[in-house]
C-alpha atoms as a PDB file:
ATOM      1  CA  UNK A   1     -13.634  -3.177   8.059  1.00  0.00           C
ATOM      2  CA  UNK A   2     -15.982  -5.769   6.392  1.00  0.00           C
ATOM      3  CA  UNK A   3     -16.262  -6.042   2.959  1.00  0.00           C
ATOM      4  CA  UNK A   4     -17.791  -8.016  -0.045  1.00  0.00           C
ATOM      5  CA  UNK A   5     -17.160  -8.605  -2.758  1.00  0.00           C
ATOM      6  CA  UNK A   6     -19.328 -10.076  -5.948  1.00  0.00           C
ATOM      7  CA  UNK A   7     -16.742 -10.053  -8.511  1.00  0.00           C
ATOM      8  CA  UNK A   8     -13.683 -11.939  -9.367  1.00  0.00           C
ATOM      9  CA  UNK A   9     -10.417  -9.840  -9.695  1.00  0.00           C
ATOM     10  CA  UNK A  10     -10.227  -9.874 -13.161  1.00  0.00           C
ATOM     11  CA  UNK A  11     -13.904 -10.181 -14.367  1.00  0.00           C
ATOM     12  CA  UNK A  12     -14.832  -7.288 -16.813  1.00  0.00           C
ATOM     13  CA  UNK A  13     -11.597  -5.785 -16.509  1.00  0.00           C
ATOM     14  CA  UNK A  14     -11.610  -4.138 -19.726  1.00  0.00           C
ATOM     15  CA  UNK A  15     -14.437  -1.992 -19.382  1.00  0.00           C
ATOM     16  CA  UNK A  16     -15.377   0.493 -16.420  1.00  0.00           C
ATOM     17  CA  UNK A  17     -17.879  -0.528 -13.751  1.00  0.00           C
ATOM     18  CA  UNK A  18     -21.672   0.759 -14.368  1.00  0.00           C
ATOM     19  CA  UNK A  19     -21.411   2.693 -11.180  1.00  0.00           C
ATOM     20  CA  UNK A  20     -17.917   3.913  -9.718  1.00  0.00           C
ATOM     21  CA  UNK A  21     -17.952   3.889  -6.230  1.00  0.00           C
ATOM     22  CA  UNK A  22     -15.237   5.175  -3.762  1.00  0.00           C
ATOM     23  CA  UNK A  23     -13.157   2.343  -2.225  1.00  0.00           C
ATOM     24  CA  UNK A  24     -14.073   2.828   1.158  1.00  0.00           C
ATOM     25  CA  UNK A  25     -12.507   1.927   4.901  1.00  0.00           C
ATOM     26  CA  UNK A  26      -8.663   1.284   3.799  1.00  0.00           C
ATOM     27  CA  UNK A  27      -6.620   3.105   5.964  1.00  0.00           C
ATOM     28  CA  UNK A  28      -6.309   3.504   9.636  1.00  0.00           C
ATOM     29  CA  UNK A  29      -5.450   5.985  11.502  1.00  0.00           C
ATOM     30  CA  UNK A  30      -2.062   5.069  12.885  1.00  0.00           C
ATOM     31  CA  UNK A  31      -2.198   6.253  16.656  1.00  0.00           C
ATOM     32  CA  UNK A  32      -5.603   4.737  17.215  1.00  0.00           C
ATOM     33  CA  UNK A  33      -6.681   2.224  14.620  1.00  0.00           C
ATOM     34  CA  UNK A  34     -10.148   3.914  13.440  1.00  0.00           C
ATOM     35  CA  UNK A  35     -10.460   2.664   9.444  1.00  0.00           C
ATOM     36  CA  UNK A  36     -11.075   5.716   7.269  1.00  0.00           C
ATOM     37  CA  UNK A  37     -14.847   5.840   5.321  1.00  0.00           C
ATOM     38  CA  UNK A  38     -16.569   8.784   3.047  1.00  0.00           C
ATOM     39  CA  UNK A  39     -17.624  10.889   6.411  1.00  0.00           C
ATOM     40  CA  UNK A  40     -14.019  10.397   8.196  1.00  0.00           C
ATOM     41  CA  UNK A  41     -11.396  12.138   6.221  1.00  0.00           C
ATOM     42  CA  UNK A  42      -8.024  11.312   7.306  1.00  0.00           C
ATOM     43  CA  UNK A  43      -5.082  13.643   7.258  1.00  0.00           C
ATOM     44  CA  UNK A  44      -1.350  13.052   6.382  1.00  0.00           C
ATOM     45  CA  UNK A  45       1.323  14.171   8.610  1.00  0.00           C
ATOM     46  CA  UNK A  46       2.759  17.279   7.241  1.00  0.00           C
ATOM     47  CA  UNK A  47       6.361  16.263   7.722  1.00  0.00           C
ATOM     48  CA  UNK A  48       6.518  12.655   5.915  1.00  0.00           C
ATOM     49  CA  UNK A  49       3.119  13.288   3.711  1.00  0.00           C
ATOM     50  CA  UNK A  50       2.516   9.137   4.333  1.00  0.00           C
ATOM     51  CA  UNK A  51       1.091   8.773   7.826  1.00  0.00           C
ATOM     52  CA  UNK A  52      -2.475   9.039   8.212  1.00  0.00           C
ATOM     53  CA  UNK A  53      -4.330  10.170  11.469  1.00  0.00           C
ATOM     54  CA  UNK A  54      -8.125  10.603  11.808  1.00  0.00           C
ATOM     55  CA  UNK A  55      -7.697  13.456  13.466  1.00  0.00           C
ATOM     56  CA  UNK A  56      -5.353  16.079  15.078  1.00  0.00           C
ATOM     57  CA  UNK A  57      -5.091  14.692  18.750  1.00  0.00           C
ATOM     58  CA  UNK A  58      -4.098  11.296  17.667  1.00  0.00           C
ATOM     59  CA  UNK A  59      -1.282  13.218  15.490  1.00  0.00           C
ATOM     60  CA  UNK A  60       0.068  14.879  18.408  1.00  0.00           C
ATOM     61  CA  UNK A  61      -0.407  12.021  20.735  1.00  0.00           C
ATOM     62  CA  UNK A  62       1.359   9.463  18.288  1.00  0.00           C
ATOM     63  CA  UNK A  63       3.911  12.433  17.759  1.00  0.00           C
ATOM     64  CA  UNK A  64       6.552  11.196  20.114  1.00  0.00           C
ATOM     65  CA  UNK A  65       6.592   7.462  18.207  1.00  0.00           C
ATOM     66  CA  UNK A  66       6.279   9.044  14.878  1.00  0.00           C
ATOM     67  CA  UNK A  67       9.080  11.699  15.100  1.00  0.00           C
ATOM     68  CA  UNK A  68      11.964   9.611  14.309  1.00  0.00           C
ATOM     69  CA  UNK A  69      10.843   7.701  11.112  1.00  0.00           C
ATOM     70  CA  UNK A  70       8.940  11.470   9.993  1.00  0.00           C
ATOM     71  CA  UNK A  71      11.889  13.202   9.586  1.00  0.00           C
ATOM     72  CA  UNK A  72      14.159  10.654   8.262  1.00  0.00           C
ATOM     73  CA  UNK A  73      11.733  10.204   5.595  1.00  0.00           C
ATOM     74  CA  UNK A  74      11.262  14.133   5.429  1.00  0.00           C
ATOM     75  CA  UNK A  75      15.171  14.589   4.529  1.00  0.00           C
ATOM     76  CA  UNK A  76      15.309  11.682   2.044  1.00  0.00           C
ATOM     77  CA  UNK A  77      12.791  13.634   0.294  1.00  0.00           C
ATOM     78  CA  UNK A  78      14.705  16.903   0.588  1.00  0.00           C
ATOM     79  CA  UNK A  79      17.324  14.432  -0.834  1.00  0.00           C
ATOM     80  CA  UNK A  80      15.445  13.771  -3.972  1.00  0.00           C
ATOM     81  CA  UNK A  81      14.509  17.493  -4.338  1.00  0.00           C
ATOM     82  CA  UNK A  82      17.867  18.634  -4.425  1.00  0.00           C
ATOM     83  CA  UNK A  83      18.977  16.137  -6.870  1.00  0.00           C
ATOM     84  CA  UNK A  84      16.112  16.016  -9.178  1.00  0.00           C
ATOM     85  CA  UNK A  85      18.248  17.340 -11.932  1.00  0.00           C
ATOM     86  CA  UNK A  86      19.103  13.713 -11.952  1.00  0.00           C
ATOM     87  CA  UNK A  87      15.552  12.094 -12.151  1.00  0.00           C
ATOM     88  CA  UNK A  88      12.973  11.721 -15.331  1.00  0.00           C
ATOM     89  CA  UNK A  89      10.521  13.911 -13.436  1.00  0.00           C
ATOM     90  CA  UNK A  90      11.513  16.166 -10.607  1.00  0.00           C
ATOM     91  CA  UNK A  91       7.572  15.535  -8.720  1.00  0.00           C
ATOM     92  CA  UNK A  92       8.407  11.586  -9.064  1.00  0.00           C
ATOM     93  CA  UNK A  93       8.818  11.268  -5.298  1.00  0.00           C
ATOM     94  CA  UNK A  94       5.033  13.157  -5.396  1.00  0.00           C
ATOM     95  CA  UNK A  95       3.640  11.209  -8.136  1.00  0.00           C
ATOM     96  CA  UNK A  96       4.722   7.937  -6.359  1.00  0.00           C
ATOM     97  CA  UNK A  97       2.876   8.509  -3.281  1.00  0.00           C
ATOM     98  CA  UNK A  98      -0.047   9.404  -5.570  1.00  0.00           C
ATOM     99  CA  UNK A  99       0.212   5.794  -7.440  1.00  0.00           C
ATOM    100  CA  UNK A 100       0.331   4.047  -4.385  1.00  0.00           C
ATOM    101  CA  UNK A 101      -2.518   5.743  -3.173  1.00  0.00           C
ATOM    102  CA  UNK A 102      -4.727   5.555  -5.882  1.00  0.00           C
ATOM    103  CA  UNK A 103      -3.511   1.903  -6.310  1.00  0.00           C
ATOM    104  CA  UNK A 104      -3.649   1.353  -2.467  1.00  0.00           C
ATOM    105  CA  UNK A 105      -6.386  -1.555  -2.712  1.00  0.00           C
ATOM    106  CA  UNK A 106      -4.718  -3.297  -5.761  1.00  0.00           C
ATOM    107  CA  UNK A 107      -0.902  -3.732  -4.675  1.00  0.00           C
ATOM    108  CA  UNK A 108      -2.524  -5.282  -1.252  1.00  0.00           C
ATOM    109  CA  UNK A 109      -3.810  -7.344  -3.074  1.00  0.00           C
ATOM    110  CA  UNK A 110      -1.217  -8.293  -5.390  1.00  0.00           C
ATOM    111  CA  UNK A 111       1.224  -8.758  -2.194  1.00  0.00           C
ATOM    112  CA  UNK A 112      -1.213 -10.797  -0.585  1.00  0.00           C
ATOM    113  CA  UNK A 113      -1.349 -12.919  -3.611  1.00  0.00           C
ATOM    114  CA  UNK A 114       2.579 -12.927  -4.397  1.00  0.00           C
ATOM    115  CA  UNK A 115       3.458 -14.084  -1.358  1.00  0.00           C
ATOM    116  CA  UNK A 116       0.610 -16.652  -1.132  1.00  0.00           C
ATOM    117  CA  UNK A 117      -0.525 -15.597   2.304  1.00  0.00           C
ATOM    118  CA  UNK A 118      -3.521 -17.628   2.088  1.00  0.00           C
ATOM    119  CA  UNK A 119      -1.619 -21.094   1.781  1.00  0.00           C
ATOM    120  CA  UNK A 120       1.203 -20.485   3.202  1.00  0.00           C
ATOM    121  CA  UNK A 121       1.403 -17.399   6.162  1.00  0.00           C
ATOM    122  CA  UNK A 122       4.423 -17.502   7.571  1.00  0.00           C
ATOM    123  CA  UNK A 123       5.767 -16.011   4.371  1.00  0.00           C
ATOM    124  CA  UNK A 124       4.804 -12.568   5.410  1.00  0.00           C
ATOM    125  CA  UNK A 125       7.489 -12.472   8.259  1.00  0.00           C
ATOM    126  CA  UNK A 126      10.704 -13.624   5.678  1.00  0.00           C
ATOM    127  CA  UNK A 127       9.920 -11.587   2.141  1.00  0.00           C
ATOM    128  CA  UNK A 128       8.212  -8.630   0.598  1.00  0.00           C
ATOM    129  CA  UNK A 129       7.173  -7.764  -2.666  1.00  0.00           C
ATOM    130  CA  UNK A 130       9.186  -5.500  -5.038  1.00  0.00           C
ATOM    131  CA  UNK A 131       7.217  -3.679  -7.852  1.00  0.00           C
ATOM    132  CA  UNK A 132       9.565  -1.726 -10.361  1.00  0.00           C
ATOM    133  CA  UNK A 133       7.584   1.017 -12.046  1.00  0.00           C
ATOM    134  CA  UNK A 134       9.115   2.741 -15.387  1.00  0.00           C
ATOM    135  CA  UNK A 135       8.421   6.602 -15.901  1.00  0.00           C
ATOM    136  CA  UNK A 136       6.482   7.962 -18.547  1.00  0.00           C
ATOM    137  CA  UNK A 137       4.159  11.341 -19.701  1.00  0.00           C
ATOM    138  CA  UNK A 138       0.750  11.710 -18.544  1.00  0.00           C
ATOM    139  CA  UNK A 139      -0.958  14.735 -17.431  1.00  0.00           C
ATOM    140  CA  UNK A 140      -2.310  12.781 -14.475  1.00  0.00           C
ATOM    141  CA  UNK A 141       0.538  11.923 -11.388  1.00  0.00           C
ATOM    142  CA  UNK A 142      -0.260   8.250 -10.574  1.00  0.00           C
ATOM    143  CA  UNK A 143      -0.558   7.478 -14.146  1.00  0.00           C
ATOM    144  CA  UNK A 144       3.033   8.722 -14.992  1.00  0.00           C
ATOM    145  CA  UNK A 145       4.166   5.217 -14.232  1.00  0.00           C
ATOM    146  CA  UNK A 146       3.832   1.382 -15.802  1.00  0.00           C
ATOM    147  CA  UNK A 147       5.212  -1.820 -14.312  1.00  0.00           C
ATOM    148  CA  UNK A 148       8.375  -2.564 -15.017  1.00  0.00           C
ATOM    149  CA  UNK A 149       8.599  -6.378 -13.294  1.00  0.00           C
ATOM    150  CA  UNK A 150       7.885  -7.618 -10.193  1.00  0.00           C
ATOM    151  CA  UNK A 151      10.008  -9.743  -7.829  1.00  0.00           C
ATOM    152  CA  UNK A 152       9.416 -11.138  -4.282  1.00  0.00           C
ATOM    153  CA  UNK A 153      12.922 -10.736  -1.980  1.00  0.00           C
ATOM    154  CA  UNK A 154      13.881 -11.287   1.695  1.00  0.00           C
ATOM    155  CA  UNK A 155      12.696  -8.753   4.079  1.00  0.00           C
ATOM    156  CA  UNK A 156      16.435  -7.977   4.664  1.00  0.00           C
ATOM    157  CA  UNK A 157      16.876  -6.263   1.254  1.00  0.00           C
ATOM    158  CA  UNK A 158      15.335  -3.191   3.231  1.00  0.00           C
ATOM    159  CA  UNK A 159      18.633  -2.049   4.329  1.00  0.00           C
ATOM    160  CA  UNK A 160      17.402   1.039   6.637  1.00  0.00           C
ATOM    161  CA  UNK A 161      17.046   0.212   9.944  1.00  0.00           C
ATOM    162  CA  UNK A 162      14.458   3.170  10.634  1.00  0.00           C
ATOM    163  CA  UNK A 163      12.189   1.711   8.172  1.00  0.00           C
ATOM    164  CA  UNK A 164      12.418  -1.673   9.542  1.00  0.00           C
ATOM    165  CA  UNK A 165      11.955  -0.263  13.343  1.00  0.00           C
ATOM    166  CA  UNK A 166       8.046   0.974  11.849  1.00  0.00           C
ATOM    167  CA  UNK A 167       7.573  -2.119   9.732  1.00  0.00           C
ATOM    168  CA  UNK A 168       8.442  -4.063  13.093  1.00  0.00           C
ATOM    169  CA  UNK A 169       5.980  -1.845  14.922  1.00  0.00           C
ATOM    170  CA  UNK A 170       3.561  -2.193  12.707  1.00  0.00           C
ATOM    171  CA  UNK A 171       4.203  -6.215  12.936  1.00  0.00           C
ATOM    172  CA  UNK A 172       3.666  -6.304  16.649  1.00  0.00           C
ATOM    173  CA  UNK A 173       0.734  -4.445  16.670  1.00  0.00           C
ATOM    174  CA  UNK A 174      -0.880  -6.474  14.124  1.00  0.00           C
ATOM    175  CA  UNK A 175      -0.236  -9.509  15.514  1.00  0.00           C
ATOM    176  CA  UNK A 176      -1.210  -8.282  19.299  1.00  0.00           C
ATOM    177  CA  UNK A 177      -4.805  -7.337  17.516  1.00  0.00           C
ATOM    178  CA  UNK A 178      -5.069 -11.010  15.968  1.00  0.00           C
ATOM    179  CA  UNK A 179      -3.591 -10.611  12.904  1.00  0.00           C
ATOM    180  CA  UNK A 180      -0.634 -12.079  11.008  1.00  0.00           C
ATOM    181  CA  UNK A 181       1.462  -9.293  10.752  1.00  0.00           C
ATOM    182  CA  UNK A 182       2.744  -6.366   8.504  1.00  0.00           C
ATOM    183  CA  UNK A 183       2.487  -7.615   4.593  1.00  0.00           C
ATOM    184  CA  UNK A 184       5.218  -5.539   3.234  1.00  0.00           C
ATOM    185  CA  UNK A 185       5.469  -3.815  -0.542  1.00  0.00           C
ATOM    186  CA  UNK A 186       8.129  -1.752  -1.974  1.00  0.00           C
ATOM    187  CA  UNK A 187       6.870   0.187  -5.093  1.00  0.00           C
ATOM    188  CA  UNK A 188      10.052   1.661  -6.806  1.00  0.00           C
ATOM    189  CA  UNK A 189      11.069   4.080  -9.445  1.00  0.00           C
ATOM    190  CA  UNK A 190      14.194   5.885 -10.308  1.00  0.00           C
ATOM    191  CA  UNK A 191      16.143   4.730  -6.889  1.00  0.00           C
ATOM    192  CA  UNK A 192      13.038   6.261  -4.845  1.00  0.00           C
ATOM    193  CA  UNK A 193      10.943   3.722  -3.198  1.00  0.00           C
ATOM    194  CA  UNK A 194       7.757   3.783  -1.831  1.00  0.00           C
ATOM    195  CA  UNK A 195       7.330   1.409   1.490  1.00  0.00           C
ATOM    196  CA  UNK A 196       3.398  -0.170   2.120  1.00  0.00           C
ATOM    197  CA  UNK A 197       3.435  -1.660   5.278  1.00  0.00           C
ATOM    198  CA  UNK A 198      -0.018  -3.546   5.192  1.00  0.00           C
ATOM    199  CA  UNK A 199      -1.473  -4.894   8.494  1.00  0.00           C
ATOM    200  CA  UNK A 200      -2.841  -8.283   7.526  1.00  0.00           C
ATOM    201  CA  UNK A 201      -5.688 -10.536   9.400  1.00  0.00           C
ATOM    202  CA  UNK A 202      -5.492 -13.780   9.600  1.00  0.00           C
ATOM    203  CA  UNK A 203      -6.309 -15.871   6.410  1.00  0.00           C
ATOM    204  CA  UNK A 204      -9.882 -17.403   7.942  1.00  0.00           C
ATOM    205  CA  UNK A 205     -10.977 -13.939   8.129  1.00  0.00           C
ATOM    206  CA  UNK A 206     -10.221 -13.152   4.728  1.00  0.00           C
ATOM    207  CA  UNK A 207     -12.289 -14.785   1.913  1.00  0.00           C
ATOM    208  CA  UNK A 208     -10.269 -13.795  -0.959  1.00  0.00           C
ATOM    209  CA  UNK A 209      -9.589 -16.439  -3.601  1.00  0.00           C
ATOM    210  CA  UNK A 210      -5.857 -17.899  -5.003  1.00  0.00           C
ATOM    211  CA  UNK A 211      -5.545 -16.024  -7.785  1.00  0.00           C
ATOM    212  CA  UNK A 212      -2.058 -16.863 -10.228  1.00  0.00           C
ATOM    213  CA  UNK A 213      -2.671 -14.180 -12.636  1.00  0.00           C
ATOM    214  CA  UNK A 214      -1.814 -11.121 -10.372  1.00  0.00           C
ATOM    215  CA  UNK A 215       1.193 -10.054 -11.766  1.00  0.00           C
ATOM    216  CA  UNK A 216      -1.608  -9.511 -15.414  1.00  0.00           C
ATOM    217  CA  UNK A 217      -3.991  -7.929 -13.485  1.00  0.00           C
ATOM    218  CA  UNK A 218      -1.659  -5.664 -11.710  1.00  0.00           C
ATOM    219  CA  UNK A 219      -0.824  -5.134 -15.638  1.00  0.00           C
ATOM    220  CA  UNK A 220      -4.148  -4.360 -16.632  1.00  0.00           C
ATOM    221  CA  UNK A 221      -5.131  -2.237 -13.956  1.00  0.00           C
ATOM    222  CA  UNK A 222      -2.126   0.144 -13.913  1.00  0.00           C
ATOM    223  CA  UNK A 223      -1.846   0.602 -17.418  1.00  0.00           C
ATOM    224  CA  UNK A 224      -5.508   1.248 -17.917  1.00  0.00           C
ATOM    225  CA  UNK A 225      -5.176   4.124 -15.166  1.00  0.00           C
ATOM    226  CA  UNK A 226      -8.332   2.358 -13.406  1.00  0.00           C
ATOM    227  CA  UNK A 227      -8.639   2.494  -9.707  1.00  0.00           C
ATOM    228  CA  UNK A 228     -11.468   0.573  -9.682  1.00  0.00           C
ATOM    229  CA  UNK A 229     -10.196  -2.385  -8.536  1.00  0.00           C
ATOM    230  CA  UNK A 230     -12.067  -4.801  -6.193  1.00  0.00           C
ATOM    231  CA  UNK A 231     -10.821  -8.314  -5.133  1.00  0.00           C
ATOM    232  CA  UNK A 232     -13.122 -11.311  -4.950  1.00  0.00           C
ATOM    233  CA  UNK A 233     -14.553 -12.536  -1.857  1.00  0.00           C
ATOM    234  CA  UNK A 234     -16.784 -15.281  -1.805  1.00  0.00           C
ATOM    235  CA  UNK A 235     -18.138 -14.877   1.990  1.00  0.00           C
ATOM    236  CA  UNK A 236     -19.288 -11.280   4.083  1.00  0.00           C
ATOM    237  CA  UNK A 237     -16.035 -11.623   5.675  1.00  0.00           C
ATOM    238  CA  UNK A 238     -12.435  -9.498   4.982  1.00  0.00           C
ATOM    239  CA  UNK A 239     -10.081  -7.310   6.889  1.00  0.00           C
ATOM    240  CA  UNK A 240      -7.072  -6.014   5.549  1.00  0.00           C
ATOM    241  CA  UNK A 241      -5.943  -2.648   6.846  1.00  0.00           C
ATOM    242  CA  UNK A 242      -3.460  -0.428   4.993  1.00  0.00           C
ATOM    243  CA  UNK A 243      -0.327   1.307   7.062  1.00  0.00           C
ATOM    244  CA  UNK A 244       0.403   3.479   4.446  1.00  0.00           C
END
């Protein structure tokens, strides 16, 4: 999934682009790898509504790995559901999956930057990135949140051990393809969290500059309700593939 990138992270952040164009190529499918684009339109699993396969053969073929971590994360929504009485917004589970997805590009980024991959790899295997949203009214689901704070943690504050099984799949595989390993981001809101597993290359292959101002762009771009964002990258080269 090469990709380039002209612009710096932050440059003309406060205006629209001239010409919006999709993000393409950021998801694979998760039984056999194929990156998502404009003519290949992944589909969630039906159970968990987070797993993406490019089509229905790889769903029933990954089915067998898959079924476990599916329907644990089917009843904790069920969970939610039956408590929402309890929460700010009863579809926050729904809108949550909607911010991360229409923010998919931009928290990779952010993690990537927050745990300084580039200098310093081996960070990606001992802590993940925590991203507290707060809850507010909008008439459109991913913007019903802003950022609360941000905070990097040990990998062990993810307490379930079916989560960490897939993260630790997701791990190995990277790493057997070359890469560095599963970047992981926990976007959280009302005691529901939202896991990103994010399947990393190694930092040669990606051309993306240090950048110390992501925790004001990640600012920027959520409250602004743009999706628009784009990290810099100086050279043709760039891989980063997206779990979730």
């Amino acid at each position: 999934m090469p990709a380039y990138y002209s612009q710096p992270a932050a440059a003309n952040y406060s205006s629209p682009p001239p010409h919006a164009q999709k993000q393409r190529g950021y998801r694979i499918c998760d039984q056999c790898g194929q990156v998502e684009t404009p003519v290949v339109r992944f589909r969630l699993c039906g159970g968990c509504m987070v797993t993406q396969y490019c089509s229905q053969e790889c769903q029933k073929v990954h089915w067998p790995h898959h079924k476990a971590i599916c329907q644990h994360t089917t009843s904790q929504i069920a969970s939610i559901k039956q408590h929402a009485a309890s929460y700010p917004d009863e579809n926050i589970a729904k809108n949550l999956r909607k911010f991360c997805s229409a923010h998919t590009s931009l928290l990779c980024w952010v993690g990537f930057q927050a745990l300084q991959l580039k200098r310093v790899p081996s960070n990606i295997r001992q802590h993940a990135l925590i991203i507290d949203l707060a809850p507010h009214n909008h008439p459109e689901g991913q913007r019903r949140f802003s950022v609360a704070s941000t905070r990097i943690v040990k990998r062990s504050y993810i307490g379930d051990p079916l989560v960490l099984a897939d993260i630790q799949r997701r791990d190995d595989r990277c790493r057997q393809n070359g890469g560095i390993g599963a970047l992981v981001v926990l976007v959280q809101c009302a005691g529901i969290s939202q896991v990103m597993p994010i399947e990393v290359d190694p930092p040669s292959k990606i051309s993306w500059d240090t950048r110390e101002d992501w925790a004001a762009v990640l600012h920027h771009f959520v409250e602004s309700g743009r999706t628009d964002f784009q990290p810099i990258s100086t050279t043709a080269r760039g891989n980063i593939q997206y779990g979730y």
